[in-house]
Protein backbone atom coordinates (compact mmCIF):
# COMPACT_ATOMS: atom_id res chain seq x y z
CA UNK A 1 85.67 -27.03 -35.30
CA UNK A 2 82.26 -27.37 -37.07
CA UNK A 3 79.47 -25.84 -34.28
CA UNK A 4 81.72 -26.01 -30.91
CA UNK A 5 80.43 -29.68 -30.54
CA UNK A 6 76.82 -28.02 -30.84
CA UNK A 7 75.33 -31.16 -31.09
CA UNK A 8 75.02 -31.23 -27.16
CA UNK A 9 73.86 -27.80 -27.22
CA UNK A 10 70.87 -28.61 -29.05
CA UNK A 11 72.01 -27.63 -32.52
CA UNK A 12 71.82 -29.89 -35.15
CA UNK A 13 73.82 -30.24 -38.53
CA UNK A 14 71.96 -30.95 -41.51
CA UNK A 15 72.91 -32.84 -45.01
CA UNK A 16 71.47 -30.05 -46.65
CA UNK A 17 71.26 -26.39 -46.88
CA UNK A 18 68.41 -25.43 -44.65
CA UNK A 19 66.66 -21.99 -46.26
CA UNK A 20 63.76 -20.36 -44.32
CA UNK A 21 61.04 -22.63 -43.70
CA UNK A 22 57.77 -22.86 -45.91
CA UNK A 23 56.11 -23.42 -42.63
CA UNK A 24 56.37 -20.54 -39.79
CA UNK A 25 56.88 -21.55 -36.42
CA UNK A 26 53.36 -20.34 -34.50
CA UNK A 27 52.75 -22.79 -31.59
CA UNK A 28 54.28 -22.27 -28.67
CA UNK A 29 57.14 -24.09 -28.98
CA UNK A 30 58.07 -22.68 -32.04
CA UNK A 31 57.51 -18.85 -31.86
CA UNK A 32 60.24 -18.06 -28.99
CA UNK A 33 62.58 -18.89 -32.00
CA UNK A 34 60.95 -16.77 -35.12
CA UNK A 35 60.56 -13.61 -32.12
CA UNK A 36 64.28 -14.04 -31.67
CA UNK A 37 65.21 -14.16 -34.91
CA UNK A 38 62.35 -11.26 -35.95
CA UNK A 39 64.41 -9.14 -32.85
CA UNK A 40 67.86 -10.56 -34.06
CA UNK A 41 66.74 -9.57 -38.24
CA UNK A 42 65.79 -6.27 -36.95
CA UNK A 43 69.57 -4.84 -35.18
CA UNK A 44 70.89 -2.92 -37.62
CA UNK A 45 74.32 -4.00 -36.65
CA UNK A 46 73.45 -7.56 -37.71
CA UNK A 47 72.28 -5.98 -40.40
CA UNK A 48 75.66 -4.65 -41.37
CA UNK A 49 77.36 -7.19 -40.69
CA UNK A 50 75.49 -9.63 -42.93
CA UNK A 51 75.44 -7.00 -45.65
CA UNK A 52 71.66 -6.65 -45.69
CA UNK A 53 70.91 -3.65 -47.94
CA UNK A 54 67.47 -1.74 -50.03
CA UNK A 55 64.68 -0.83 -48.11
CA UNK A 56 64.00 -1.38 -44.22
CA UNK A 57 61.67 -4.42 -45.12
CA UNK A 58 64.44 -6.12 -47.59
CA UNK A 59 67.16 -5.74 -44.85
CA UNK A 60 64.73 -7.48 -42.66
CA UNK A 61 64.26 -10.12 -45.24
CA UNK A 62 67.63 -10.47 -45.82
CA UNK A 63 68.91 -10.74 -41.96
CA UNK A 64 66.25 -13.70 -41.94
CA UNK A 65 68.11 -15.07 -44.58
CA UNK A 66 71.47 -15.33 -42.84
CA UNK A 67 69.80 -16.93 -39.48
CA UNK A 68 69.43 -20.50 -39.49
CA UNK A 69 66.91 -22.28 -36.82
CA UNK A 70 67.68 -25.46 -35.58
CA UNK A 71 70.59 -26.02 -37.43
CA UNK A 72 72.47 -25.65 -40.71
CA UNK A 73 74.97 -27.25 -43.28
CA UNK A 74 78.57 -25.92 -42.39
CA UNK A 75 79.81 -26.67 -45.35
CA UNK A 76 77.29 -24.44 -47.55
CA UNK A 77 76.50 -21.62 -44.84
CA UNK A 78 77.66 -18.26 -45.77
CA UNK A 79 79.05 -16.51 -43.33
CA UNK A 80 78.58 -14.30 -41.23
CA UNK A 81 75.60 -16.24 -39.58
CA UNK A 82 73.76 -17.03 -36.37
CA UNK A 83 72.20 -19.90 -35.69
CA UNK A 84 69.21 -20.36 -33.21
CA UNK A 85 68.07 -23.30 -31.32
CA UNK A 86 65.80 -24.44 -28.64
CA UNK A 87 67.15 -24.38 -25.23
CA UNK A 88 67.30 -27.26 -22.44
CA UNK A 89 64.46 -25.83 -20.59
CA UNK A 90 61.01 -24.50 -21.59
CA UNK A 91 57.85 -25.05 -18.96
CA UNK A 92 54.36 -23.34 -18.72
CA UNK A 93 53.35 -22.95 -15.33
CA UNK A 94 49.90 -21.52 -14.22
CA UNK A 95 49.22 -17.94 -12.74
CA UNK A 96 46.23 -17.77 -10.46
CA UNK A 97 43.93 -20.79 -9.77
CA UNK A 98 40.02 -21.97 -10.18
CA UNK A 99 38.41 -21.33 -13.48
CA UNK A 100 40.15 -17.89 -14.37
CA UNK A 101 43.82 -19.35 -14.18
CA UNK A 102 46.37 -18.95 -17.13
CA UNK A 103 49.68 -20.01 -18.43
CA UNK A 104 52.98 -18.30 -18.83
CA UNK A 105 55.53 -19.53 -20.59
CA UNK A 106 59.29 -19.15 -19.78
CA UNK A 107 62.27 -21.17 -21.75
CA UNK A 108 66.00 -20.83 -22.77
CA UNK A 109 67.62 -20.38 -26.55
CA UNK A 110 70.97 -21.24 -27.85
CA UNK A 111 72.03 -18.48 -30.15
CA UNK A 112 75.21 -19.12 -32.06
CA UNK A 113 77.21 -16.44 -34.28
CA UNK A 114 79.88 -17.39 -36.35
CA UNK A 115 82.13 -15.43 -39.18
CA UNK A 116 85.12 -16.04 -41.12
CA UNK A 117 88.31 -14.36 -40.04
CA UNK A 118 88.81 -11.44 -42.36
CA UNK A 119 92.47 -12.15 -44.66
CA UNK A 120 93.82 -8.82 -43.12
CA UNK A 121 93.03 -9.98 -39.55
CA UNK A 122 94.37 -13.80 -39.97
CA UNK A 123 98.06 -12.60 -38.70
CA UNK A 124 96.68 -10.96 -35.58
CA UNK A 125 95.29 -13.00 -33.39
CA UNK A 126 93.93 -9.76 -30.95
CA UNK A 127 92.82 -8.01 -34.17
CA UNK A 128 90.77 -10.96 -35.52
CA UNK A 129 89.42 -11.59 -32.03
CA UNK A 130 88.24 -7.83 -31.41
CA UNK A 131 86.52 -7.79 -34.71
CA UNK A 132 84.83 -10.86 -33.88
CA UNK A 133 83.50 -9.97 -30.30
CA UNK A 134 82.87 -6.07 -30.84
CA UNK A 135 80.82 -6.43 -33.80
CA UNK A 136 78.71 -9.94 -31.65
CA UNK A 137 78.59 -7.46 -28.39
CA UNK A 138 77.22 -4.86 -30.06
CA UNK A 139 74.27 -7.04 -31.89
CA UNK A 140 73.45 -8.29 -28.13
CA UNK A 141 73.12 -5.14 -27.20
CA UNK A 142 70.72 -4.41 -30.05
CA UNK A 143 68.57 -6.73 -29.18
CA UNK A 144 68.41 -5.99 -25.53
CA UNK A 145 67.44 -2.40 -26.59
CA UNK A 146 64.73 -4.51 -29.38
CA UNK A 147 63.59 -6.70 -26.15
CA UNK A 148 63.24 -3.87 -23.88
CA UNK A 149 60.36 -1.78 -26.17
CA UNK A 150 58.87 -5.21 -27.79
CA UNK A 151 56.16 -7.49 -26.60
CA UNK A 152 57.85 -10.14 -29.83
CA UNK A 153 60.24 -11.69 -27.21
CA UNK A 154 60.78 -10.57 -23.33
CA UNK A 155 64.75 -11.46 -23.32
CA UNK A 156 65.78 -12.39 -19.63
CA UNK A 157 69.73 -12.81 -19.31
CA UNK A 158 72.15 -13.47 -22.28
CA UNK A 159 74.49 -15.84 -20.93
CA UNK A 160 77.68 -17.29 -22.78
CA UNK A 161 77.87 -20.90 -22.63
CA UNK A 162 81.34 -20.88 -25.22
CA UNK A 163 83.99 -18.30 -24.48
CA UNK A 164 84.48 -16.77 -28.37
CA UNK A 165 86.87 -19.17 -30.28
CA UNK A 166 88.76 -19.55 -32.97
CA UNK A 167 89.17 -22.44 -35.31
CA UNK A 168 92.56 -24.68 -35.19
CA UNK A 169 95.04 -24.51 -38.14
CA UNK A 170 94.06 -27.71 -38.81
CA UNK A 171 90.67 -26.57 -39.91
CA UNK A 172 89.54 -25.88 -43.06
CA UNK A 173 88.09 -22.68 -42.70
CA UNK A 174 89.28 -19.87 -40.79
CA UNK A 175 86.80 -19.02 -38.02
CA UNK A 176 85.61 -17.20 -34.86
CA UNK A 177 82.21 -18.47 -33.17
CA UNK A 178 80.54 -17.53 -29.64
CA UNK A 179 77.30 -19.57 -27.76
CA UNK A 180 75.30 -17.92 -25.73
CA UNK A 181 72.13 -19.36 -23.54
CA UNK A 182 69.25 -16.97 -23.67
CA UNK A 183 66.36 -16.88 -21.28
CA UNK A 184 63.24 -15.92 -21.87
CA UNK A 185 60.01 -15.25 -20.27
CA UNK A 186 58.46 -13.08 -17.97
């Protein structure tokens, strides 16, 4: 099931472990994907659920750890993950006119979780699903609370794109994954 068939969603797979980038993403292109995943590093239910621990600033750091951008390797990721890519739309249009005119900028984001299905909860296909979708639901609604007091990332509408699914017997790993499209801008 690797990625959903991602790769038309913008998400691509790599050969190779992808860590966190040497180079930040600062243009703007990049940044609407290291504010989400600054917002996204900062829910304390994603938090949990990657099993960040120590101080505030080392849970942060190791969130960031356990979200990918632009892709990953799904045979090295550790799980639970989310993955964040660029969406199918991004413009700047200009506010005002003459000499005094600016740009806004306004875009969409693919933002993937994905987690094993815990032993206990592989004979229960309800149980396994909850514990998927309660513990996803309740990082969106972190970081609609994050969006809502930051000026990192104005969040617009989190939209799923892939109903929550579960990986085929026939796969090698036992997993639960959701898309969701999220637009952004003011």
């Amino acid at each position: 099931m690797q990625a959903i068939a991602l790769a038309t969603r913008g998400f691509i797979t790599a050969a190779a472990p992808i860590t966190i980038p040497g180079i930040a993403g600062t243009g703007m292109i990049s940044l609407p994907l290291e504010n989400l995943r600054t917002l996204l590093a900062n829910s304390s239910t994603f938090q949990d659920w990657v099993g960040a621990a120590g101080t505030p600033e080392q849970k942060i750091v190791a969130a960031k750890n356990r979200i990918y951008l632009v892709g990953y390797d799904s045979d090295s990721v550790v799980r639970p993950f989310a993955c964040i890519s660029w969406g199918e739309d991004w413009v700047a249009e200009a506010i005002g006119g003459g000499a005094s005119h600016s740009f806004s900028c306004r875009g969409s984001l693919w933002l993937l979780f994905e987690d094993a299905v815990a032993v206990a909860n592989q004979g229960d296909h309800e149980d396994a699903a909850f514990a998927f979708t309660n513990e996803v639901g309740q990082i969106i609604s972190d970081i609609e609370s994050l969006a809502a007091s930051s000026e990192l990332f104005a969040a617009q509408s989190f939209e799923q794109q892939v109903a929550p699914r579960r990986a085929s017997k026939d796969e090698p790993v036992d997993i639960y994954q959701v898309l969701f499209r999220v637009r952004w801008g003011p």
